[in-house]
PDB file of N, CA and C in Angstrom:
ATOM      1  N   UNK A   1       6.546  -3.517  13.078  1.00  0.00           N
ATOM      2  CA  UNK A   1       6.663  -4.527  14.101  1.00  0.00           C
ATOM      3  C   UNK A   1       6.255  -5.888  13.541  1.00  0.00           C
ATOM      4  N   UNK A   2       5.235  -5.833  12.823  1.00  0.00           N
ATOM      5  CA  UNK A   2       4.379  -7.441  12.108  1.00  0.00           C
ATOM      6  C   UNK A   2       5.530  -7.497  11.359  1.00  0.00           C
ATOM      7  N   UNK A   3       6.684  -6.304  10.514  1.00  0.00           N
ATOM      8  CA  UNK A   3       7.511  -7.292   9.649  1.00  0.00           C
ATOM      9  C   UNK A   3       8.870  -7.973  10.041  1.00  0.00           C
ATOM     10  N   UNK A   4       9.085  -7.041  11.454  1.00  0.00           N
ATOM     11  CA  UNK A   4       9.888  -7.873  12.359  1.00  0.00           C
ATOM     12  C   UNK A   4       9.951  -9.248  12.533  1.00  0.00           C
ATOM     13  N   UNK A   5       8.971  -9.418  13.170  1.00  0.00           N
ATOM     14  CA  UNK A   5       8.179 -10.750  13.688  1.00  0.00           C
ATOM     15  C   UNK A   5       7.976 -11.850  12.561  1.00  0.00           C
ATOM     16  N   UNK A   6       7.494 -11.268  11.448  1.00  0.00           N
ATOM     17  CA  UNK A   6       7.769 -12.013  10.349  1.00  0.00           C
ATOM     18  C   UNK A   6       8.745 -12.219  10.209  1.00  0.00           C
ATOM     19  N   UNK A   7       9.660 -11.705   9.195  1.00  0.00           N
ATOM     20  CA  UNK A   7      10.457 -12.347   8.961  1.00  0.00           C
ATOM     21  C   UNK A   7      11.475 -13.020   9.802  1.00  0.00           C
ATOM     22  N   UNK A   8      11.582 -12.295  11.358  1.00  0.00           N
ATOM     23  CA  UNK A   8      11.832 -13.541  12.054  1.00  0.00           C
ATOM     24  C   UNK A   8      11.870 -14.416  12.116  1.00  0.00           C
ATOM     25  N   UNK A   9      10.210 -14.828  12.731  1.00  0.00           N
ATOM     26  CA  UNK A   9      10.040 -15.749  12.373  1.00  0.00           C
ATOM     27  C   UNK A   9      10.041 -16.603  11.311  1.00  0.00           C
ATOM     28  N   UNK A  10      10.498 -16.309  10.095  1.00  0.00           N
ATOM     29  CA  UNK A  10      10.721 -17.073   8.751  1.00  0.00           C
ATOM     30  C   UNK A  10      12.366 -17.537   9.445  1.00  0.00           C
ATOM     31  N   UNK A  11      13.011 -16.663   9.805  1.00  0.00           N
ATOM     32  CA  UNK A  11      14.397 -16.983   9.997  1.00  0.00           C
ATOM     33  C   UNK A  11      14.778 -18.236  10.989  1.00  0.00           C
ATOM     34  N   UNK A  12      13.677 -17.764  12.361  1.00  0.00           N
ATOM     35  CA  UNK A  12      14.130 -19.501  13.136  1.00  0.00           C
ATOM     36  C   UNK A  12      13.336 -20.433  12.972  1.00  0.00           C
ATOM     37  N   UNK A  13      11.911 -19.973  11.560  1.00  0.00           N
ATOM     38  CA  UNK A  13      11.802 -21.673  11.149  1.00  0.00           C
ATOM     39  C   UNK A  13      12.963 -22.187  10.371  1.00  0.00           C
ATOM     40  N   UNK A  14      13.300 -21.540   9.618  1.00  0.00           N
ATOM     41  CA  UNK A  14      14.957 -21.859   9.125  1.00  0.00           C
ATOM     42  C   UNK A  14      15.830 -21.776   9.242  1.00  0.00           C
ATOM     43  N   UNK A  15      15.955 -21.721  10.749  1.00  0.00           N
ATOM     44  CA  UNK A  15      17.417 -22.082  11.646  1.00  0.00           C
ATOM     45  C   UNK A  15      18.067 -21.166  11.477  1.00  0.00           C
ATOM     46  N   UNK A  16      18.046 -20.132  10.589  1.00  0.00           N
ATOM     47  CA  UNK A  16      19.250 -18.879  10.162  1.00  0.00           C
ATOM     48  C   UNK A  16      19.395 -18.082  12.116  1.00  0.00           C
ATOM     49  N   UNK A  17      17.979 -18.392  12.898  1.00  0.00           N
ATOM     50  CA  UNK A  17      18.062 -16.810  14.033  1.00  0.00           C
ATOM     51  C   UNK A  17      17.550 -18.048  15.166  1.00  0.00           C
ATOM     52  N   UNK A  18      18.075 -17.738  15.934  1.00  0.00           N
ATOM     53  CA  UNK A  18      17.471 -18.170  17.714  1.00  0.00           C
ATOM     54  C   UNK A  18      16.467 -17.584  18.175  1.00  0.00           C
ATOM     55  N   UNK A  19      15.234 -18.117  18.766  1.00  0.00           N
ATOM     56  CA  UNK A  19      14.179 -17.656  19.243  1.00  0.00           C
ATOM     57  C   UNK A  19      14.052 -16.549  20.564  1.00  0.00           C
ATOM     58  N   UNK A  20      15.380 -16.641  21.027  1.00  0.00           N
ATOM     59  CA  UNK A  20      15.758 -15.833  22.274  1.00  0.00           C
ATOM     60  C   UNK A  20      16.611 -14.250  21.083  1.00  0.00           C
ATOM     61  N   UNK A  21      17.440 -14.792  20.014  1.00  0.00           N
ATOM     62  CA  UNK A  21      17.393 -13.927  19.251  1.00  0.00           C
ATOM     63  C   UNK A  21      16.065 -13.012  18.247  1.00  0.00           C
ATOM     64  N   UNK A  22      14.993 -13.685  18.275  1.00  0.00           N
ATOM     65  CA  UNK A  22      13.845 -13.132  17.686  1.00  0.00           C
ATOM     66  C   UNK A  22      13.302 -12.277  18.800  1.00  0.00           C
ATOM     67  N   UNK A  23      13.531 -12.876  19.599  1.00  0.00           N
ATOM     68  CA  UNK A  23      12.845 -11.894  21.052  1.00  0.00           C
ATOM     69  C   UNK A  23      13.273 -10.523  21.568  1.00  0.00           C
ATOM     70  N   UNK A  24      14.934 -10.784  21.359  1.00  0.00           N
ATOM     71  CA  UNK A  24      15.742 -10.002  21.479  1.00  0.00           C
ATOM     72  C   UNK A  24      15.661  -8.381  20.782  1.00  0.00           C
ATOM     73  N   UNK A  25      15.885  -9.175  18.889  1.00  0.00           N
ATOM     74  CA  UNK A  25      15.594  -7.745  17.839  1.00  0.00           C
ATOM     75  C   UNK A  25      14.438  -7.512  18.347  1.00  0.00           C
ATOM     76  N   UNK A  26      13.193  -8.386  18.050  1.00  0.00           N
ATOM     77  CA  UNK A  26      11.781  -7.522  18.915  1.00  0.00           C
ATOM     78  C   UNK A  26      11.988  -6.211  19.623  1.00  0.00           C
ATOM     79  N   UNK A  27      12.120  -6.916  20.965  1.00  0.00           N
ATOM     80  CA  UNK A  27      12.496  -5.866  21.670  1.00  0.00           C
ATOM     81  C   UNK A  27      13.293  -4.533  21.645  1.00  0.00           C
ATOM     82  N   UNK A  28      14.433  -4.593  21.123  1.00  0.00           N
ATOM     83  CA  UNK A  28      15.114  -3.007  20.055  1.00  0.00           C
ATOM     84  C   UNK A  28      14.042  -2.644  19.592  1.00  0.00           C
ATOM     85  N   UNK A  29      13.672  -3.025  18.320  1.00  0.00           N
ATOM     86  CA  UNK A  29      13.754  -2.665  17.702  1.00  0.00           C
ATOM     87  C   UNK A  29      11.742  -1.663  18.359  1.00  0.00           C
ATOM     88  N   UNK A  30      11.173  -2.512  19.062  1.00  0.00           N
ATOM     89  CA  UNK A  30      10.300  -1.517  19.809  1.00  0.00           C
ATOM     90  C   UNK A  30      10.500  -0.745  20.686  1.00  0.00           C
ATOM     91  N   UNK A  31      11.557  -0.886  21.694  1.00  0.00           N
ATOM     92  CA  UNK A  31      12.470   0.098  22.112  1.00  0.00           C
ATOM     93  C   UNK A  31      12.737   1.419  21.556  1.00  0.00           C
ATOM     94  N   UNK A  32      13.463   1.423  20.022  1.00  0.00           N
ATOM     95  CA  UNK A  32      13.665   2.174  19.153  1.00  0.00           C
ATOM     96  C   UNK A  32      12.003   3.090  18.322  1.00  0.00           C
ATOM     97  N   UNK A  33      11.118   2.444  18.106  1.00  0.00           N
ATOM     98  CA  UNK A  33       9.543   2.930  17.991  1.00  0.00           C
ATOM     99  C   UNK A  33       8.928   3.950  19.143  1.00  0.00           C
ATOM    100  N   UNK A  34       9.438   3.933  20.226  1.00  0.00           N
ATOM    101  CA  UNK A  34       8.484   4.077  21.340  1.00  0.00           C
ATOM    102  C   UNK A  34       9.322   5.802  21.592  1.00  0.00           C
ATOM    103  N   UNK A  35      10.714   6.332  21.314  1.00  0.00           N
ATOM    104  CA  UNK A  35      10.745   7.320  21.377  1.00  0.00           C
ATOM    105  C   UNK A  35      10.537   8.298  20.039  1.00  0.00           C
ATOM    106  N   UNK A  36      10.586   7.456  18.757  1.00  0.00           N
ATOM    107  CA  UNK A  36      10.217   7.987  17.830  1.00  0.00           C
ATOM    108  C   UNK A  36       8.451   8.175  17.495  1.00  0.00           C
ATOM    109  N   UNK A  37       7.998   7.192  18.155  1.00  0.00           N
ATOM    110  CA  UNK A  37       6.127   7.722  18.158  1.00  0.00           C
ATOM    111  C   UNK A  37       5.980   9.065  18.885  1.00  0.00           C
ATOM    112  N   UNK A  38       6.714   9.271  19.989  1.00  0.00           N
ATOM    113  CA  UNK A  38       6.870  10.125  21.192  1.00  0.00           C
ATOM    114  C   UNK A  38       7.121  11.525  20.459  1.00  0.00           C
ATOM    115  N   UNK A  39       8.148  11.555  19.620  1.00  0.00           N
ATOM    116  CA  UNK A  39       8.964  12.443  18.467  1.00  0.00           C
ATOM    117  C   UNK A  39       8.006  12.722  17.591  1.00  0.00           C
ATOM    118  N   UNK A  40       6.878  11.965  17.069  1.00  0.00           N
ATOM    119  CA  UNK A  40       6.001  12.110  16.053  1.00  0.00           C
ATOM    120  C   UNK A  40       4.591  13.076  16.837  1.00  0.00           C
ATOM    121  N   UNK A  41       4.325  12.002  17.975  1.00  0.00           N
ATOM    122  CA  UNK A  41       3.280  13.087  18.637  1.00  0.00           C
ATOM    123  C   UNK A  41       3.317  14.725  19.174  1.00  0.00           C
ATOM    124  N   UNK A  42       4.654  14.594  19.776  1.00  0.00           N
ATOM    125  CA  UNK A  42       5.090  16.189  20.284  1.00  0.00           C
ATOM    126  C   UNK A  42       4.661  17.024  19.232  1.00  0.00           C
ATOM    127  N   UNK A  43       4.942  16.685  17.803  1.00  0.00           N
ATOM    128  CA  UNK A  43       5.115  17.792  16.806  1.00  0.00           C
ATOM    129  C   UNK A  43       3.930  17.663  16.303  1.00  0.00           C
ATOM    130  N   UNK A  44       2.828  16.367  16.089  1.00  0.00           N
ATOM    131  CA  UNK A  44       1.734  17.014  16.021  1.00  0.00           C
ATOM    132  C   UNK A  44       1.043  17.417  16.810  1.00  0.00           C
ATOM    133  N   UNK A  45       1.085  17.596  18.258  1.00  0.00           N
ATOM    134  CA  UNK A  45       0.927  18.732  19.481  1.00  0.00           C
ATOM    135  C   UNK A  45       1.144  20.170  18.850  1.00  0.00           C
ATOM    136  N   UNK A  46       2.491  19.939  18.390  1.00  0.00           N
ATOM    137  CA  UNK A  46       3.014  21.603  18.426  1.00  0.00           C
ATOM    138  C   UNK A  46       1.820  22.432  16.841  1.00  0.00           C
ATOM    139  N   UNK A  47       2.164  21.570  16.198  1.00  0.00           N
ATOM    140  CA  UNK A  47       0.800  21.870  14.890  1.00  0.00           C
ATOM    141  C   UNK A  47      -0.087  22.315  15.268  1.00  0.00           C
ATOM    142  N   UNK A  48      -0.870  21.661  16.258  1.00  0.00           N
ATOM    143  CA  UNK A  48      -1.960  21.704  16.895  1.00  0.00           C
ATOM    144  C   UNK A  48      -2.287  23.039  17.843  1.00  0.00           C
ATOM    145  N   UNK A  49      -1.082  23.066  18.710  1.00  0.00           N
ATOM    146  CA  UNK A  49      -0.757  24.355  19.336  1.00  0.00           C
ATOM    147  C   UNK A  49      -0.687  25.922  18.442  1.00  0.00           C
ATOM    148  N   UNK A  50      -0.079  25.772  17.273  1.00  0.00           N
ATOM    149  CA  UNK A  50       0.298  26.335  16.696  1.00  0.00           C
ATOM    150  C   UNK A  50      -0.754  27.110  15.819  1.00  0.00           C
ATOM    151  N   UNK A  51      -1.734  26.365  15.268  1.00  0.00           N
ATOM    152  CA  UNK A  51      -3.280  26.324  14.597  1.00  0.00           C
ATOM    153  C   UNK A  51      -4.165  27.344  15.512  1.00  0.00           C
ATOM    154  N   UNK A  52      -4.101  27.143  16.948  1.00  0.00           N
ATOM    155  CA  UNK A  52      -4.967  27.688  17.617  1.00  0.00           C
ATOM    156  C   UNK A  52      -4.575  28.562  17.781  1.00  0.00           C
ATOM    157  N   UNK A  53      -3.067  29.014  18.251  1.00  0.00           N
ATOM    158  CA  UNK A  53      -2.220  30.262  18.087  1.00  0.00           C
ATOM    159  C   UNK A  53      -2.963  31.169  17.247  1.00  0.00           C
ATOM    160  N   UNK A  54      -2.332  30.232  16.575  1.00  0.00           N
ATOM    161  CA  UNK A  54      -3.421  31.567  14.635  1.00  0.00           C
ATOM    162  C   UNK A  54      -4.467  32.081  14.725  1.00  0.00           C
ATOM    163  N   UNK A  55      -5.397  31.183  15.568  1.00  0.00           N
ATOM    164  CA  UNK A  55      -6.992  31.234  15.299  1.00  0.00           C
ATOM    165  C   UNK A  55      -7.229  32.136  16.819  1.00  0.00           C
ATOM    166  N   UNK A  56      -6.416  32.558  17.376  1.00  0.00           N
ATOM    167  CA  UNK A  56      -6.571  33.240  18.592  1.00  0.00           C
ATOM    168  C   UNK A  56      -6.533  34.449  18.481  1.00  0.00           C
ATOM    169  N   UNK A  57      -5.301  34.374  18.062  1.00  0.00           N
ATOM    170  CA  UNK A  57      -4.641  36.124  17.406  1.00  0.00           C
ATOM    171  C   UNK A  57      -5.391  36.458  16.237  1.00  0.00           C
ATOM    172  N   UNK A  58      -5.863  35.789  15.449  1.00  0.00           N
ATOM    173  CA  UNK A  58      -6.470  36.512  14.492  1.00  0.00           C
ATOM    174  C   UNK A  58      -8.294  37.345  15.158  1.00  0.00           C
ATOM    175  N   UNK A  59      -8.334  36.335  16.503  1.00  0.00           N
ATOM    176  CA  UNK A  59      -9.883  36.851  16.859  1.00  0.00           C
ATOM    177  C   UNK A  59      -9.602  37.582  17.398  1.00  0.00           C
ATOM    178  N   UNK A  60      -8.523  37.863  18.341  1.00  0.00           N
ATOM    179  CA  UNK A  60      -8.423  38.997  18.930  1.00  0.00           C
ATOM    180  C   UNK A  60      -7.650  40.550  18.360  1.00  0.00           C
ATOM    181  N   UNK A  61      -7.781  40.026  16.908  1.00  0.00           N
ATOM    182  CA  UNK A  61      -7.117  41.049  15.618  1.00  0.00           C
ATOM    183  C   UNK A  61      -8.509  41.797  15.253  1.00  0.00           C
ATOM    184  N   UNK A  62      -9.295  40.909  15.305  1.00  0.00           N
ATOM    185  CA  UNK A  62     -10.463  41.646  14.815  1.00  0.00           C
ATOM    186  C   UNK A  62     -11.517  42.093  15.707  1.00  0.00           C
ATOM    187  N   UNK A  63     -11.721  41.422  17.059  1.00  0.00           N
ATOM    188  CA  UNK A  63     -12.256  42.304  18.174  1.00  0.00           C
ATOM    189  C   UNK A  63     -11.031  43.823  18.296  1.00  0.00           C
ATOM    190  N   UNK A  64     -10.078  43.529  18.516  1.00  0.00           N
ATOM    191  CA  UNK A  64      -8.854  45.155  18.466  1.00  0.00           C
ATOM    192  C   UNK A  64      -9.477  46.426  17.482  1.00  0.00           C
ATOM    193  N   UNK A  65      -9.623  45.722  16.070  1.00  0.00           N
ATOM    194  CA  UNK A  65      -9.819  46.266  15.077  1.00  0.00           C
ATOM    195  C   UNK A  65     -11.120  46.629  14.138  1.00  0.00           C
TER     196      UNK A  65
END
């Protein structure tokens, strides 16, 4: 996001981008972040889920056994 904004902003101090255009990519492009953080957390949920799984079944492997 800071290199967004950067170089953006490098772009409409030098006239290359419009400030309503800097605002604009901004926005995508955090748009685009916000379901992929979403995508990143689920699966370290499921890790997480998954860990305790292990650590469940294995205690109740050895109370069984």
């Amino acid at each position: 996001m800071a290199m967004c904004v950067g170089y953006g902003g490098y772009e409409v101090v030098h006239h290359n981008l419009t400030l309503g255009g800097l605002v604009a990519s901004y926005t995508y492009v955090a748009r685009l972040f916000d379901p992929l953080s979403a995508a990143v957390d689920a699966d370290t949920r499921f890790i997480r889920v998954s860990a305790s799984i292990r650590r469940i079944t294995r205690v109740l492997n050895e109370v069984r056994g």
